[in-house]
PDB file of N, CA and C in Angstrom:
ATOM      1  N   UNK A   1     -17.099  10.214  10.441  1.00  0.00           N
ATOM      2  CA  UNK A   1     -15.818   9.559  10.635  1.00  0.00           C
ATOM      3  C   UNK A   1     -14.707  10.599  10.596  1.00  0.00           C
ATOM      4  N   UNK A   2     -13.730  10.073   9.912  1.00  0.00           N
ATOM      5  CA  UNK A   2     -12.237  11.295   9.399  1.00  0.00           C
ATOM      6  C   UNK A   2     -12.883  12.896   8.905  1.00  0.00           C
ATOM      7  N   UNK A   3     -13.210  14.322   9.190  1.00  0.00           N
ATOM      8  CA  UNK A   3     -13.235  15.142   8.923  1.00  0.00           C
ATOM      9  C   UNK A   3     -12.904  15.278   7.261  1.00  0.00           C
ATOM     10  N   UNK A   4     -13.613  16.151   6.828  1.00  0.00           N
ATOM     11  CA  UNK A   4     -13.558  16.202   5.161  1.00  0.00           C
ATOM     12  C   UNK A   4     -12.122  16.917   5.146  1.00  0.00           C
ATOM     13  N   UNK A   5     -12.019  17.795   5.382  1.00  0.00           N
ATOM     14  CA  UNK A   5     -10.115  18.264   5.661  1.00  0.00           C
ATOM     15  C   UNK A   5      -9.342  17.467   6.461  1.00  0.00           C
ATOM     16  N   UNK A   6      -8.358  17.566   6.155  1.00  0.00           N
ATOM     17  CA  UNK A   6      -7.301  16.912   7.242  1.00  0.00           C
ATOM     18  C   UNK A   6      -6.138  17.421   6.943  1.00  0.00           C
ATOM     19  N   UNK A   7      -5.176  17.256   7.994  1.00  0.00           N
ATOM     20  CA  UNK A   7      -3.482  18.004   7.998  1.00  0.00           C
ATOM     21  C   UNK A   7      -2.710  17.421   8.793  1.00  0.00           C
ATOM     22  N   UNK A   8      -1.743  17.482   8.671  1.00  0.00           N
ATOM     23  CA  UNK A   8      -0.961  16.828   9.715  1.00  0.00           C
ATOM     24  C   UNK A   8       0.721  18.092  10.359  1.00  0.00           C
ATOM     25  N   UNK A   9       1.462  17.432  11.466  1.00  0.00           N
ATOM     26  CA  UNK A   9       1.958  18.408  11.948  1.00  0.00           C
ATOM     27  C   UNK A   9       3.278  18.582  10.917  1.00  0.00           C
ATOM     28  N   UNK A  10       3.999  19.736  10.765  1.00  0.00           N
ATOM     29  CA  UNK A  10       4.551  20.435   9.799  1.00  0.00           C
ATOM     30  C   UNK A  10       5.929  19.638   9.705  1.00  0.00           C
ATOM     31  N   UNK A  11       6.207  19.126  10.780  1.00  0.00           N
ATOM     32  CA  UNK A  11       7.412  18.224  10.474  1.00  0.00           C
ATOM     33  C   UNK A  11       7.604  17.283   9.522  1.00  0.00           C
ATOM     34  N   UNK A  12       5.999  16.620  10.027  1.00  0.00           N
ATOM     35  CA  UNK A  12       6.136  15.027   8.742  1.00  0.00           C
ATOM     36  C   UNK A  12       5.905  15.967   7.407  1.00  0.00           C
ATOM     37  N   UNK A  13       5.302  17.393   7.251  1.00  0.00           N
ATOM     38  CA  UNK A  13       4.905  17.489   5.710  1.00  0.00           C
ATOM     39  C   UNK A  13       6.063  17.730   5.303  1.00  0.00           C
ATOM     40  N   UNK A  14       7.136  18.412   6.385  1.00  0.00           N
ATOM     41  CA  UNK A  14       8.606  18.158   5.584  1.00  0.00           C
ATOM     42  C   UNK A  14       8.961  17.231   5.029  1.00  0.00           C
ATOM     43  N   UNK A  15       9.327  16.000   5.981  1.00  0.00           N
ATOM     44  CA  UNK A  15       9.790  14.928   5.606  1.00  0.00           C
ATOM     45  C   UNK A  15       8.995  14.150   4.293  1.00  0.00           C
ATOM     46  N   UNK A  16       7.586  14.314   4.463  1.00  0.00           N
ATOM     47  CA  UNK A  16       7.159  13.704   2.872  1.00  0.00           C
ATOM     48  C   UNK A  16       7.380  14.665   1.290  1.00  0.00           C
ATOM     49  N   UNK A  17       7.296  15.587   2.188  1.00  0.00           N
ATOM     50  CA  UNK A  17       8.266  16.795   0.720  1.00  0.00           C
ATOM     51  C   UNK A  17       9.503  16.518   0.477  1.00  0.00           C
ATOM     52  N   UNK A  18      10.198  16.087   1.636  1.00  0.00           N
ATOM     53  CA  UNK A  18      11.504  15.481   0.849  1.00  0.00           C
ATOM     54  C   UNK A  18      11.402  14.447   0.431  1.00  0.00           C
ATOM     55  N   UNK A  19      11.057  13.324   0.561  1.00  0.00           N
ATOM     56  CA  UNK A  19      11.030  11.939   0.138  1.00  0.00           C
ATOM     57  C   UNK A  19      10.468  12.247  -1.239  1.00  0.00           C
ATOM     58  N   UNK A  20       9.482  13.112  -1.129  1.00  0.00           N
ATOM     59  CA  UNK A  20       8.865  13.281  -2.762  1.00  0.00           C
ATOM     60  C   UNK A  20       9.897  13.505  -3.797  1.00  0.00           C
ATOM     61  N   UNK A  21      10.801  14.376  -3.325  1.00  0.00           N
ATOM     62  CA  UNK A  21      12.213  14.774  -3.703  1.00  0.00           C
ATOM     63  C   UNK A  21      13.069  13.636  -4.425  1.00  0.00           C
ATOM     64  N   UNK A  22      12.995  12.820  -3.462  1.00  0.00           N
ATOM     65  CA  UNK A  22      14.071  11.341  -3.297  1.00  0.00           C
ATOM     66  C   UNK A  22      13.373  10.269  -4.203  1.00  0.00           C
ATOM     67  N   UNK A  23      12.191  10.461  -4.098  1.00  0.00           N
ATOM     68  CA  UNK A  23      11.685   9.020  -4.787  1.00  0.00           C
ATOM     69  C   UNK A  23      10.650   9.385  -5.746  1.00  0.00           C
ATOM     70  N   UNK A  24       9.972  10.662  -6.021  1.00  0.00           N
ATOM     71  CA  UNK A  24       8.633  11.013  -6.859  1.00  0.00           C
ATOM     72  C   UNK A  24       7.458  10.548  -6.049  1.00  0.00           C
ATOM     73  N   UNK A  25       7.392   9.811  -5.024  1.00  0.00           N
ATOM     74  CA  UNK A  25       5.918   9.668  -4.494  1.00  0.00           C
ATOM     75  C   UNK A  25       5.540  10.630  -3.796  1.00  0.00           C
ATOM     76  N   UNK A  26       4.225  11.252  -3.976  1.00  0.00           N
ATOM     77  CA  UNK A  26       3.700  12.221  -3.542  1.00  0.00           C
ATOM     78  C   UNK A  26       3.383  12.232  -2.137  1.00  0.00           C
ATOM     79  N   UNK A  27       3.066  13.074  -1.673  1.00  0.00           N
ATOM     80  CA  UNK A  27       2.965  13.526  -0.020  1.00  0.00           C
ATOM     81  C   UNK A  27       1.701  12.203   0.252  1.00  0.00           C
ATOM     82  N   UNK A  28       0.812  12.488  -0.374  1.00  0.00           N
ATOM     83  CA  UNK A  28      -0.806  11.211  -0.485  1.00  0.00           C
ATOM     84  C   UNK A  28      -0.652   9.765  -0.302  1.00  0.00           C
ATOM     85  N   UNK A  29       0.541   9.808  -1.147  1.00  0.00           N
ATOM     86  CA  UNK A  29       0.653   8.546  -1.261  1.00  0.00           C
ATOM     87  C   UNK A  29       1.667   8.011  -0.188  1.00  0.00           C
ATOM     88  N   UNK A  30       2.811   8.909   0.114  1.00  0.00           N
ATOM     89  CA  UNK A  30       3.493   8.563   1.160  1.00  0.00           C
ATOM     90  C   UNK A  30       3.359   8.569   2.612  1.00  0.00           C
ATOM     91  N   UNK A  31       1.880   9.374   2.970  1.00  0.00           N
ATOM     92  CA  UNK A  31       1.136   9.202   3.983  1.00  0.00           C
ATOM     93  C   UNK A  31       0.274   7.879   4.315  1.00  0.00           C
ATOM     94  N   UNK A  32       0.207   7.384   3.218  1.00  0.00           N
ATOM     95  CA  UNK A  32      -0.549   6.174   3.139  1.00  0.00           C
ATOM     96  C   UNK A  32      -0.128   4.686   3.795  1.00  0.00           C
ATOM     97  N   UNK A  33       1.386   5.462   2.945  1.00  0.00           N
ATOM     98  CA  UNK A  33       2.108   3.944   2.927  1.00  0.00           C
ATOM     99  C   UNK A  33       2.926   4.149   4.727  1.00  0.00           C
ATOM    100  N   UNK A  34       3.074   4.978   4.963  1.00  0.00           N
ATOM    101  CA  UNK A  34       3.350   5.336   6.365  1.00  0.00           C
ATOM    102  C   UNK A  34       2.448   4.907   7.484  1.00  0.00           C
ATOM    103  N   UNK A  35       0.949   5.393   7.261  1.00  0.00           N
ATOM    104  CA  UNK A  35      -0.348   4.952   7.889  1.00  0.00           C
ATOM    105  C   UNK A  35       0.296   3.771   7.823  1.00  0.00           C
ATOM    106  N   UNK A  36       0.039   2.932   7.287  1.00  0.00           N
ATOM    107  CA  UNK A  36      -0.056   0.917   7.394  1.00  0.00           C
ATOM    108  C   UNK A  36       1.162   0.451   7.600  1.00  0.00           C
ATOM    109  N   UNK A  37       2.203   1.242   7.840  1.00  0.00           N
ATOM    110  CA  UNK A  37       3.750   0.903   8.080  1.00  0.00           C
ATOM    111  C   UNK A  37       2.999   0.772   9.800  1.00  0.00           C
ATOM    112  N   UNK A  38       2.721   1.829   9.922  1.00  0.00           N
ATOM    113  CA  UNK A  38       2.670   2.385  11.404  1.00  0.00           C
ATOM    114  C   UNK A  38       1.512   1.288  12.125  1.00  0.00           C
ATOM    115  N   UNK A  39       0.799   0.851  11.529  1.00  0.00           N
ATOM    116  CA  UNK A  39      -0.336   0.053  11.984  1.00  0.00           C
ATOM    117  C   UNK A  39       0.302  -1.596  12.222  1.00  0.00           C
ATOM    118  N   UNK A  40       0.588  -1.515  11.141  1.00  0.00           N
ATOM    119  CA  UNK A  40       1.095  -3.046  11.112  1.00  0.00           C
ATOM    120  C   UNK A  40       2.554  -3.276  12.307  1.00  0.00           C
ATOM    121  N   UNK A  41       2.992  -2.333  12.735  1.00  0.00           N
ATOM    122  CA  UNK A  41       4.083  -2.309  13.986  1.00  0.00           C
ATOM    123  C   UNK A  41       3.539  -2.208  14.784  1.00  0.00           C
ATOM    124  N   UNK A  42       1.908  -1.678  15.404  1.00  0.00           N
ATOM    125  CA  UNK A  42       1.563  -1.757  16.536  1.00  0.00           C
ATOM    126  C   UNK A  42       1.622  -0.733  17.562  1.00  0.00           C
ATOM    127  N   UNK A  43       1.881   0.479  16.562  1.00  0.00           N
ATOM    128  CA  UNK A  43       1.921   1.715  17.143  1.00  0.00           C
ATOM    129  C   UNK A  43       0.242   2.340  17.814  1.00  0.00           C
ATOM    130  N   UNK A  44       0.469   2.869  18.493  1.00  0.00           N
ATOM    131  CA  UNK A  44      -1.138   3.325  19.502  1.00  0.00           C
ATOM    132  C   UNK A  44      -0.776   4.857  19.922  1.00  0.00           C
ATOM    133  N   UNK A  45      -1.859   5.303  19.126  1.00  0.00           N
ATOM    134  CA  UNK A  45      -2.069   6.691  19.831  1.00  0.00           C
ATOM    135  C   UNK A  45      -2.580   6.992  21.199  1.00  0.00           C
ATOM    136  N   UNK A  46      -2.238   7.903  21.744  1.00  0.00           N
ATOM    137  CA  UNK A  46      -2.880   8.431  23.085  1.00  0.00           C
ATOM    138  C   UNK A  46      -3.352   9.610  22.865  1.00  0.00           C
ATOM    139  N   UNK A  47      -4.396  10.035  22.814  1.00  0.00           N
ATOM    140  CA  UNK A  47      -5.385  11.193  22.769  1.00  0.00           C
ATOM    141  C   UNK A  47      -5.068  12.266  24.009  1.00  0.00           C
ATOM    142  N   UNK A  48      -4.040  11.766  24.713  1.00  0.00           N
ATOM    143  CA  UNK A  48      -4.425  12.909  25.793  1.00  0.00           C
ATOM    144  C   UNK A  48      -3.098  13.405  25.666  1.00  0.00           C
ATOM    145  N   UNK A  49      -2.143  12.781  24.883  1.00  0.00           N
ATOM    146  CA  UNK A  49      -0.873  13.188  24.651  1.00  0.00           C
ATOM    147  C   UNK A  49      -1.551  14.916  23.934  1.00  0.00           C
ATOM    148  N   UNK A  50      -0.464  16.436  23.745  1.00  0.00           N
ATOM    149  CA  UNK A  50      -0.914  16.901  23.439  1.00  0.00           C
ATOM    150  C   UNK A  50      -0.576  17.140  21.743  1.00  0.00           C
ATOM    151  N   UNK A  51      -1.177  16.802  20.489  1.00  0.00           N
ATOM    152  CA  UNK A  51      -0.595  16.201  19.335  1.00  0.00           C
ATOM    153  C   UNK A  51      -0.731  17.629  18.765  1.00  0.00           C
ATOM    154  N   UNK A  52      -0.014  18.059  18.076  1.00  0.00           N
ATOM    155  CA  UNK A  52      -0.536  19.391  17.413  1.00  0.00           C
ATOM    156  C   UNK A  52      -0.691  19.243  15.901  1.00  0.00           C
ATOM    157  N   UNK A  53      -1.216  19.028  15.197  1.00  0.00           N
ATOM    158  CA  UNK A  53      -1.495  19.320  13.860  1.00  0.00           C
ATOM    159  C   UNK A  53      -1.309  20.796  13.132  1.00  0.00           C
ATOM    160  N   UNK A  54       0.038  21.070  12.750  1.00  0.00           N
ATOM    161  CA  UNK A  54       0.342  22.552  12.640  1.00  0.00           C
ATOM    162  C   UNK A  54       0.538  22.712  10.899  1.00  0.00           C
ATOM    163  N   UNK A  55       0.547  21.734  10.326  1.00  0.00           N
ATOM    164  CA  UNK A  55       1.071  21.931   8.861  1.00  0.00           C
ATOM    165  C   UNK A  55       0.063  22.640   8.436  1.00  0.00           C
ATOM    166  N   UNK A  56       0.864  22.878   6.783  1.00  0.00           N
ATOM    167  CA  UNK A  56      -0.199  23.824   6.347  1.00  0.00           C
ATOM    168  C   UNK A  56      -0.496  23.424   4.943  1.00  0.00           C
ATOM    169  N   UNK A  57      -0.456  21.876   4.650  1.00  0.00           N
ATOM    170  CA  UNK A  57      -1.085  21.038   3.465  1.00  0.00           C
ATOM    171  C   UNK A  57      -2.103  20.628   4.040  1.00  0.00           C
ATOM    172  N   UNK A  58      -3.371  21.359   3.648  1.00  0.00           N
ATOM    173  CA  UNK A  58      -4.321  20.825   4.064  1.00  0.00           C
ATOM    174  C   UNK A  58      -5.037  20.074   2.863  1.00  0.00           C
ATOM    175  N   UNK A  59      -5.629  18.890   2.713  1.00  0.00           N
ATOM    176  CA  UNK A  59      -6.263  18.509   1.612  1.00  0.00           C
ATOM    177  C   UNK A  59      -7.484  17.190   2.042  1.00  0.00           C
ATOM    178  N   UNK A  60      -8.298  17.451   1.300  1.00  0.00           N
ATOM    179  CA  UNK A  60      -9.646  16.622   1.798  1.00  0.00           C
ATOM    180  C   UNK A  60      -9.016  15.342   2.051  1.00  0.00           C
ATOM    181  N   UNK A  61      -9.713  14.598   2.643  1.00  0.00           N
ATOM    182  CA  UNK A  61      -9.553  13.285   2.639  1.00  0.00           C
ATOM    183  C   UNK A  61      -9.663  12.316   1.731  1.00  0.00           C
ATOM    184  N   UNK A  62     -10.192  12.215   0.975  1.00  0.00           N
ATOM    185  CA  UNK A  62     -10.366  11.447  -0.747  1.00  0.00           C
ATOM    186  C   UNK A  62      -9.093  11.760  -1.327  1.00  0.00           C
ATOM    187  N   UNK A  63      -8.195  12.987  -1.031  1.00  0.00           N
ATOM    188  CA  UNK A  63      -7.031  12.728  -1.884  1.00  0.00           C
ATOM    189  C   UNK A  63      -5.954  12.217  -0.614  1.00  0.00           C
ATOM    190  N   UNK A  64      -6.131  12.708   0.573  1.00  0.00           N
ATOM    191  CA  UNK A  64      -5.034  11.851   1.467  1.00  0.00           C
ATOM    192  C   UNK A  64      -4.909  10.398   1.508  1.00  0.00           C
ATOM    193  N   UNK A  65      -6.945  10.318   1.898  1.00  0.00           N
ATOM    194  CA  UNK A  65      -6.655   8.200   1.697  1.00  0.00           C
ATOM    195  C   UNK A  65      -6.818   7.909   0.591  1.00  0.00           C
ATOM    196  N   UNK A  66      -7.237   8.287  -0.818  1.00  0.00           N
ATOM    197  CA  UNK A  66      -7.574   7.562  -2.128  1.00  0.00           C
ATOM    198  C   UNK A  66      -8.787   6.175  -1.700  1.00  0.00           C
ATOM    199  N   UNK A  67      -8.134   5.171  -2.260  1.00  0.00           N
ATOM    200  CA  UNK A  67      -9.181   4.003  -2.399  1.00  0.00           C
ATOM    201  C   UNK A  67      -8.847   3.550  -1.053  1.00  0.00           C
ATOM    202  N   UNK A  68      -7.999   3.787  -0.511  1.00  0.00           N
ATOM    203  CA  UNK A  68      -7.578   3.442   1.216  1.00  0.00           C
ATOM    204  C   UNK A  68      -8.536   4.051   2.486  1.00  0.00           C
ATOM    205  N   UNK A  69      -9.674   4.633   1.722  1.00  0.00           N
ATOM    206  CA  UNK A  69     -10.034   5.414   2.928  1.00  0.00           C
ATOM    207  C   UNK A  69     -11.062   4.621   3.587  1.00  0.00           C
ATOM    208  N   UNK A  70     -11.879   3.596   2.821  1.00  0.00           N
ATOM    209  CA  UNK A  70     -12.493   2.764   3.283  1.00  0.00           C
ATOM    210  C   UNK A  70     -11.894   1.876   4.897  1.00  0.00           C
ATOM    211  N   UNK A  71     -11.330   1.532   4.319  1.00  0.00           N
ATOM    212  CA  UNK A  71     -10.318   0.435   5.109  1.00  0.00           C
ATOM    213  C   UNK A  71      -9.702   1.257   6.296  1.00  0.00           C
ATOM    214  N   UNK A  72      -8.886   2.361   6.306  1.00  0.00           N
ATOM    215  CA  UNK A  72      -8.239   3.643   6.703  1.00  0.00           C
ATOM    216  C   UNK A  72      -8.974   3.828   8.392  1.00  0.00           C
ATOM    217  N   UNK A  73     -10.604   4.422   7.312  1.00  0.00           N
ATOM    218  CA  UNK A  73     -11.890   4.397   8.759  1.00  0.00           C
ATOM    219  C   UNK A  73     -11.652   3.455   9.480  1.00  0.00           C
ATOM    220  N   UNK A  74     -11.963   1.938   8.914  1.00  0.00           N
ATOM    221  CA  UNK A  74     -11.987   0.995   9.280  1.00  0.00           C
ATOM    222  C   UNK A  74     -11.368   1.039  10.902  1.00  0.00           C
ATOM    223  N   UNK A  75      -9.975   1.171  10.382  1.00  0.00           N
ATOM    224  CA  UNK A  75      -8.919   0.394  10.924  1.00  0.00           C
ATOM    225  C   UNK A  75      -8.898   1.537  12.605  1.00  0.00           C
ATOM    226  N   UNK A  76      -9.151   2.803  11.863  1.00  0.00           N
ATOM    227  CA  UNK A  76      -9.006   3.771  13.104  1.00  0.00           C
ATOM    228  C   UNK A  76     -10.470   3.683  14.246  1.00  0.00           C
ATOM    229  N   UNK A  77     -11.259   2.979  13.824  1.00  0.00           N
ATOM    230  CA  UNK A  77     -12.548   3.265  14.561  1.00  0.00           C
ATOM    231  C   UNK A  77     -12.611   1.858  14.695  1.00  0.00           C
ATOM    232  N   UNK A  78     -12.094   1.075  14.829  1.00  0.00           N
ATOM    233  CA  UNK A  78     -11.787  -0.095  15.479  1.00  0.00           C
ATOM    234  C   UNK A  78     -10.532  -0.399  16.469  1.00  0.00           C
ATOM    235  N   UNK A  79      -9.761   0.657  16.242  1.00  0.00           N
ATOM    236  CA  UNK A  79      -8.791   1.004  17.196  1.00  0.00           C
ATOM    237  C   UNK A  79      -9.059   1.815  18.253  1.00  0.00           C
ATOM    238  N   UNK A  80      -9.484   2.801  17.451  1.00  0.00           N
ATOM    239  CA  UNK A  80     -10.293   3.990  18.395  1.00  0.00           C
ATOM    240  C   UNK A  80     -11.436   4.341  18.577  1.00  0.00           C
ATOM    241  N   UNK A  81     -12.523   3.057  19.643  1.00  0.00           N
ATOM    242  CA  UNK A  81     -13.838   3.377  19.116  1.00  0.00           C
ATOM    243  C   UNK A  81     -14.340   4.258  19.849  1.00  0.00           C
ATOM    244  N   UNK A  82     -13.812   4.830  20.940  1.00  0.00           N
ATOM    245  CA  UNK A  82     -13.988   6.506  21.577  1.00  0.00           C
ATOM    246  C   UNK A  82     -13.711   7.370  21.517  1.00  0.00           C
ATOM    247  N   UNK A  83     -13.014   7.452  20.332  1.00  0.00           N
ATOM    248  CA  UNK A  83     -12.424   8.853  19.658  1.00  0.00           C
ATOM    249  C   UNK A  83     -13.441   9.502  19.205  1.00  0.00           C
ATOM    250  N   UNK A  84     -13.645  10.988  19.216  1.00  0.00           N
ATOM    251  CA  UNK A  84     -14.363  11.574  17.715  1.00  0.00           C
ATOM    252  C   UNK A  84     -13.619  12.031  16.813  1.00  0.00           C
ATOM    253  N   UNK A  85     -14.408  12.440  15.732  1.00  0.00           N
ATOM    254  CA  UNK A  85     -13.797  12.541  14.476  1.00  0.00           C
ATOM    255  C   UNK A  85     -12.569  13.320  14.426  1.00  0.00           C
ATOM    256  N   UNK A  86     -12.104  14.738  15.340  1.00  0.00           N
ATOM    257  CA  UNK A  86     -10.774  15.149  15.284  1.00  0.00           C
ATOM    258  C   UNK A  86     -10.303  14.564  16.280  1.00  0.00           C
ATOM    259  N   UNK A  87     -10.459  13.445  16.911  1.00  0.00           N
ATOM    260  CA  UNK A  87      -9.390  12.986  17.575  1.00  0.00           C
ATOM    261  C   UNK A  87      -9.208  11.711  17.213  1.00  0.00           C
ATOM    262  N   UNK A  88     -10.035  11.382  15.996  1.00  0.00           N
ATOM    263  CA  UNK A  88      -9.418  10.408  14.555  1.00  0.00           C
ATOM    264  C   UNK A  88      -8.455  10.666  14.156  1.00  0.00           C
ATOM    265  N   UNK A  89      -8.787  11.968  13.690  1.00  0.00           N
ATOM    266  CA  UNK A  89      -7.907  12.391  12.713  1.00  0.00           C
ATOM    267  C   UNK A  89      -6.564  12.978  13.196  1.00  0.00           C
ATOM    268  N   UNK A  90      -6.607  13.130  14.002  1.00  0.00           N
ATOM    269  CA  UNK A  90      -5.398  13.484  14.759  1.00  0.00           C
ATOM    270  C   UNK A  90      -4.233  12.307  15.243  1.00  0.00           C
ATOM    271  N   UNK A  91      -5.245  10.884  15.371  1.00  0.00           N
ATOM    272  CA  UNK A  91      -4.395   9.240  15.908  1.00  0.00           C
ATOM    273  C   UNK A  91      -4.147   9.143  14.301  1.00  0.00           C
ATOM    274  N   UNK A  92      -4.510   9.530  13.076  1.00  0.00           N
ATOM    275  CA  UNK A  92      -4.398   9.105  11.737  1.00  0.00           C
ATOM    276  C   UNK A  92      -2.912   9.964  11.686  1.00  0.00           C
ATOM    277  N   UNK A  93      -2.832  11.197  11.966  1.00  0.00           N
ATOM    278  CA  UNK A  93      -1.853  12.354  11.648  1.00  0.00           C
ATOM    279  C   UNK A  93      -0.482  11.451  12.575  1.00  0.00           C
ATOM    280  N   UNK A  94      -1.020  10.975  13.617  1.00  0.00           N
ATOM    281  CA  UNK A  94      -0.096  10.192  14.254  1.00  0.00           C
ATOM    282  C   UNK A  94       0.554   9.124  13.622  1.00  0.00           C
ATOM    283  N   UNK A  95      -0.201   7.952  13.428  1.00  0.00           N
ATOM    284  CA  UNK A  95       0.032   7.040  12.776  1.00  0.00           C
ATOM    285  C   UNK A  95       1.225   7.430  11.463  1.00  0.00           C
ATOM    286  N   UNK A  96       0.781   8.481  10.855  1.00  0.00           N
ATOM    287  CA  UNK A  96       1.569   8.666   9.917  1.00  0.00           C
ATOM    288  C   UNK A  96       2.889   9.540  10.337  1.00  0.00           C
ATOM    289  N   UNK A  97       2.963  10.152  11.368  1.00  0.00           N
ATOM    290  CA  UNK A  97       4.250  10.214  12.065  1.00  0.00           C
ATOM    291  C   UNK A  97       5.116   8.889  12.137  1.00  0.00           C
ATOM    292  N   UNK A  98       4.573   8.772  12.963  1.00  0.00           N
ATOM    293  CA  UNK A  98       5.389   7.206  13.128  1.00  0.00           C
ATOM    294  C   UNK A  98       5.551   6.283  12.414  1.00  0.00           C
ATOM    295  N   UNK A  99       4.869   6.280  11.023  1.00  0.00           N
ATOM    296  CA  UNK A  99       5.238   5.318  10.042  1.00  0.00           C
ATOM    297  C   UNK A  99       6.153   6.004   9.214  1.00  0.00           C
ATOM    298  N   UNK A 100       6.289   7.431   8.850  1.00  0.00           N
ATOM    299  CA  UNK A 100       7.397   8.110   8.144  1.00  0.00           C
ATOM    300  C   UNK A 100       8.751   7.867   8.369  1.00  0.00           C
ATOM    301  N   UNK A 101       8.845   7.631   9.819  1.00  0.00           N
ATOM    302  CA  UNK A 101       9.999   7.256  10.385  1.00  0.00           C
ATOM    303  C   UNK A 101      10.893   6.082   9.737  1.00  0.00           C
ATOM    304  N   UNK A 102      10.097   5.001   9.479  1.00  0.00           N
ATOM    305  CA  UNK A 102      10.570   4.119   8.791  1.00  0.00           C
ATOM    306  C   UNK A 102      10.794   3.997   7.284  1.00  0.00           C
ATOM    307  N   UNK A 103      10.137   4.765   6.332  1.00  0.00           N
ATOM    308  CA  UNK A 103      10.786   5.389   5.140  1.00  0.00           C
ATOM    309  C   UNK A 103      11.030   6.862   4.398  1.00  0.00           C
ATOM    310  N   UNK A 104      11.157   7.664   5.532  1.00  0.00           N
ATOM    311  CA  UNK A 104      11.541   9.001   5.409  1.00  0.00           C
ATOM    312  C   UNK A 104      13.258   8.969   4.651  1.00  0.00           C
ATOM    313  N   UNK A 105      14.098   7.851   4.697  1.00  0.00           N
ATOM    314  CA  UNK A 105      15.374   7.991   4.021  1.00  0.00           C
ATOM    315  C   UNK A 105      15.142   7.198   2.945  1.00  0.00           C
ATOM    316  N   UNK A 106      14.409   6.818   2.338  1.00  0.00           N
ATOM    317  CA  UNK A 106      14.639   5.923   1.229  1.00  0.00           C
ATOM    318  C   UNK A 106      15.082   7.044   0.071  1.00  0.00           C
ATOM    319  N   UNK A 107      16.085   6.376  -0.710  1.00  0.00           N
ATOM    320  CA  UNK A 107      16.610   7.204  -2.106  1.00  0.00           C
ATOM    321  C   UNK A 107      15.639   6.830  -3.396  1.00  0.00           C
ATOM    322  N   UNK A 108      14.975   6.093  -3.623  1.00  0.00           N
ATOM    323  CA  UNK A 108      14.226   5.585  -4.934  1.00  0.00           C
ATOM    324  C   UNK A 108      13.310   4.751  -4.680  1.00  0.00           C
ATOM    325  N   UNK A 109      12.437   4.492  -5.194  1.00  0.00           N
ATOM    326  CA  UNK A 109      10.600   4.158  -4.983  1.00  0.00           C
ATOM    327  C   UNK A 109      11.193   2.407  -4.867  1.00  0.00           C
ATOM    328  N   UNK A 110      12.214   1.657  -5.372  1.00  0.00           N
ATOM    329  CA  UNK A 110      12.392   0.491  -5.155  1.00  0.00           C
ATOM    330  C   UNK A 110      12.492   0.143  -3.617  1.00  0.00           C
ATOM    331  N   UNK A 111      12.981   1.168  -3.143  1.00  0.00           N
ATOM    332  CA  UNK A 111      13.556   0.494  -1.846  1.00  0.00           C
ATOM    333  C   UNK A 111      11.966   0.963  -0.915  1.00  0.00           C
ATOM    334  N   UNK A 112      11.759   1.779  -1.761  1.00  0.00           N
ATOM    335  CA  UNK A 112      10.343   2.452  -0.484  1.00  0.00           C
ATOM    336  C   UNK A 112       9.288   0.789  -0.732  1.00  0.00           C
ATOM    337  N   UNK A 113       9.603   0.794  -2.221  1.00  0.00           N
ATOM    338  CA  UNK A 113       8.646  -0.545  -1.863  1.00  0.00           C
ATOM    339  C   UNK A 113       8.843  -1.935  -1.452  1.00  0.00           C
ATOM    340  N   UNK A 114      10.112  -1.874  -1.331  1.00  0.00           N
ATOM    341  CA  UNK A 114      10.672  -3.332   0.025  1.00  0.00           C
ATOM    342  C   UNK A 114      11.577  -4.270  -1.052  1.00  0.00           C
ATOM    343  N   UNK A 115      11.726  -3.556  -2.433  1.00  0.00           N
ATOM    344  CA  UNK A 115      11.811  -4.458  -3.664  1.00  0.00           C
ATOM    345  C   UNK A 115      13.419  -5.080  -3.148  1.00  0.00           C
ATOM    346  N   UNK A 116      14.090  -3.987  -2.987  1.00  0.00           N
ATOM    347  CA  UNK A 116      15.499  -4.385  -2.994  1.00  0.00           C
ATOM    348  C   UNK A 116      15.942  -4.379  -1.279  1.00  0.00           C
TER     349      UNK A 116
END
């Protein structure tokens, strides 16, 4: 499935280094919550787009998806059932582009979590 490493492109690791900044949630966790932002809007990768994965946080997958990784697979190999595994992981690196977008400004973990 998802490659035992994974990374994503250097922009979003900015933007989740800052948010980490803004709110204390870690890069892991704010990739996460980005992933299923991004899913649940209906966002679709294109594989032939050319995506670059340039960052340089690289970290296994057990700490990117946590207990999410089950589901995570799931969701990408039911989306993408002709992908291979780096061009999983690459619609995953996506996904979480495009879900950052939508809480890359939050100031405090209340608002990241929809509270207020």
């Amino acid at each position: 499935m998802l490659p035992q490493t994974m990374w994503l492109n250097k922009a979003v690791e900015e933007q989740l280094q800052t948010l980490k900044g803004k709110t204390g949630v870690t890069p892991n966790v704010a990739a996460r919550i980005a992933f299923f932002r991004s899913v649940e809007k209906g966002f679709v990768f294109d594989k032939d787009t050319d995506y670059k994965l340039s960052g340089s946080l690289k970290l296994d997958k057990h700490t990117w998806l946590g207990k999410t990784q089950q589901v995570t697979e799931l969701l990408l190999k039911q989306r993408y059932p002709e992908y291979s595994d780096k061009e999983l992981q690459a619609a995953w690196a996506a996904h979480v582009e495009d879900g950052i977008s939508t809480i890359r400004n939050h100031k405090n973990l209340a608002f990241l979590c929809g509270e207020i």
